[in-house]
Protein backbone atom coordinates (compact mmCIF):
# COMPACT_ATOMS: atom_id res chain seq x y z
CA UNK A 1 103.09 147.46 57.61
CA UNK A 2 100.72 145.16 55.34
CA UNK A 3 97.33 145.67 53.92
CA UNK A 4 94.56 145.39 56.00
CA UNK A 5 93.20 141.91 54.56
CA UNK A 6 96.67 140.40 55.32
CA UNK A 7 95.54 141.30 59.04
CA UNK A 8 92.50 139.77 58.54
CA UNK A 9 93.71 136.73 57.33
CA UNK A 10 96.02 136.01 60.15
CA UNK A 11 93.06 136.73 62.62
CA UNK A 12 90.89 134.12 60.78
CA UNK A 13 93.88 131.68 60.34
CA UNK A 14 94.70 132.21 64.78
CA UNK A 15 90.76 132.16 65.79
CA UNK A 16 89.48 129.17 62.96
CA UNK A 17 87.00 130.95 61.58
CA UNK A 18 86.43 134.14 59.55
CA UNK A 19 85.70 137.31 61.93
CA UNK A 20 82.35 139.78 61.27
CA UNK A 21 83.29 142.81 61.10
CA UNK A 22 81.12 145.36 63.71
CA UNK A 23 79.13 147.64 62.12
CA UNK A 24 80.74 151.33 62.56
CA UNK A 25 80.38 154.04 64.72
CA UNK A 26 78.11 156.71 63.89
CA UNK A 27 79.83 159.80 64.40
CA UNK A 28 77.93 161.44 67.42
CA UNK A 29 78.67 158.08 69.31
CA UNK A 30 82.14 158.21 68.41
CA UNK A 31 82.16 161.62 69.94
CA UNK A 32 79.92 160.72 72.78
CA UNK A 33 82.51 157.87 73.70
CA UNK A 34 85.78 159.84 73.09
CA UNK A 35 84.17 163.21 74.12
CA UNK A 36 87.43 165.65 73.00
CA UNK A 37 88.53 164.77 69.34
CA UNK A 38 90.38 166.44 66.93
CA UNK A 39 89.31 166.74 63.59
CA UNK A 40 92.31 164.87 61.85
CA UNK A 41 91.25 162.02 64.37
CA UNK A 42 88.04 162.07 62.66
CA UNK A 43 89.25 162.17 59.31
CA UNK A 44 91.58 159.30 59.35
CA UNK A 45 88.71 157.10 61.74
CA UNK A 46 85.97 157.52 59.35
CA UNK A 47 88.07 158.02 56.14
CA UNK A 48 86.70 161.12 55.24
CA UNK A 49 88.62 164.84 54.12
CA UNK A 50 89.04 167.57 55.89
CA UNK A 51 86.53 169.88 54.70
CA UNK A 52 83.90 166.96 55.14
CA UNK A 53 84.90 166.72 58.87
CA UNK A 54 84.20 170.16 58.83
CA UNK A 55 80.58 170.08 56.92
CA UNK A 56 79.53 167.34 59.61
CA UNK A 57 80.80 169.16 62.65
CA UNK A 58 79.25 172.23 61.50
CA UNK A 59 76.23 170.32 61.69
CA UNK A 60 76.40 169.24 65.12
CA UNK A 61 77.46 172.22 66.28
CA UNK A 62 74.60 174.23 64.69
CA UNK A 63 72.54 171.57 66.77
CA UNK A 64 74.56 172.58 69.95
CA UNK A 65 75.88 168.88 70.71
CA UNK A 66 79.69 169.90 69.56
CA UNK A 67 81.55 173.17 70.32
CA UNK A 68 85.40 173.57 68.37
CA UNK A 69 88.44 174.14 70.44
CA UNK A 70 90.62 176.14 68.84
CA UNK A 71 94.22 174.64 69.42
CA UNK A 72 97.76 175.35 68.11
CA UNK A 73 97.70 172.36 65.98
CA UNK A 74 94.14 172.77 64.66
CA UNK A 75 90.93 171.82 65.69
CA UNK A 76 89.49 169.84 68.78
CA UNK A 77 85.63 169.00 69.16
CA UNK A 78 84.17 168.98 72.49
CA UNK A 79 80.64 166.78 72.64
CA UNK A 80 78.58 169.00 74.38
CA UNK A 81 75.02 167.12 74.32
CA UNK A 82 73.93 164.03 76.14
């Protein structure tokens, strides 16, 4: 595996032209989208830690749009609200 600018590059080099990158996700859409995530997806998507994945869900799920599914290997989040 390479760096993600070496990626990049080879994108810009095939296409021409330098790609712009999207903006990102908030995370309610990315759990309106995907609907049932686990919490190690969100980590590694949004490069954040564990216990911050848990801070934010807490938050959602204190506004009702997220309930946790407790799982052998952890933690899925079920978007609840539309």
């Amino acid at each position: 595996m390479y760096d993600y600018p070496v990626y990049e590059k080879i994108m810009a080099d095939m296409l021409g032209e330098k790609m712009e990158k999207c903006p990102p996700l908030s995370l309610e859409s990315f759990l309106q989208f995907y609907s049932v995530v686990a919490t190690k997806e969100i980590s590694v998507v949004f490069d954040w830690s564990a216990d911050q994945v848990k801070r934010e869900m807490k938050k959602l799920q204190i506004q009702q749009k997220v309930e946790p599914v407790s799982v052998k290997s952890g933690t899925l989040w079920h978007y609840i609200a539309e």
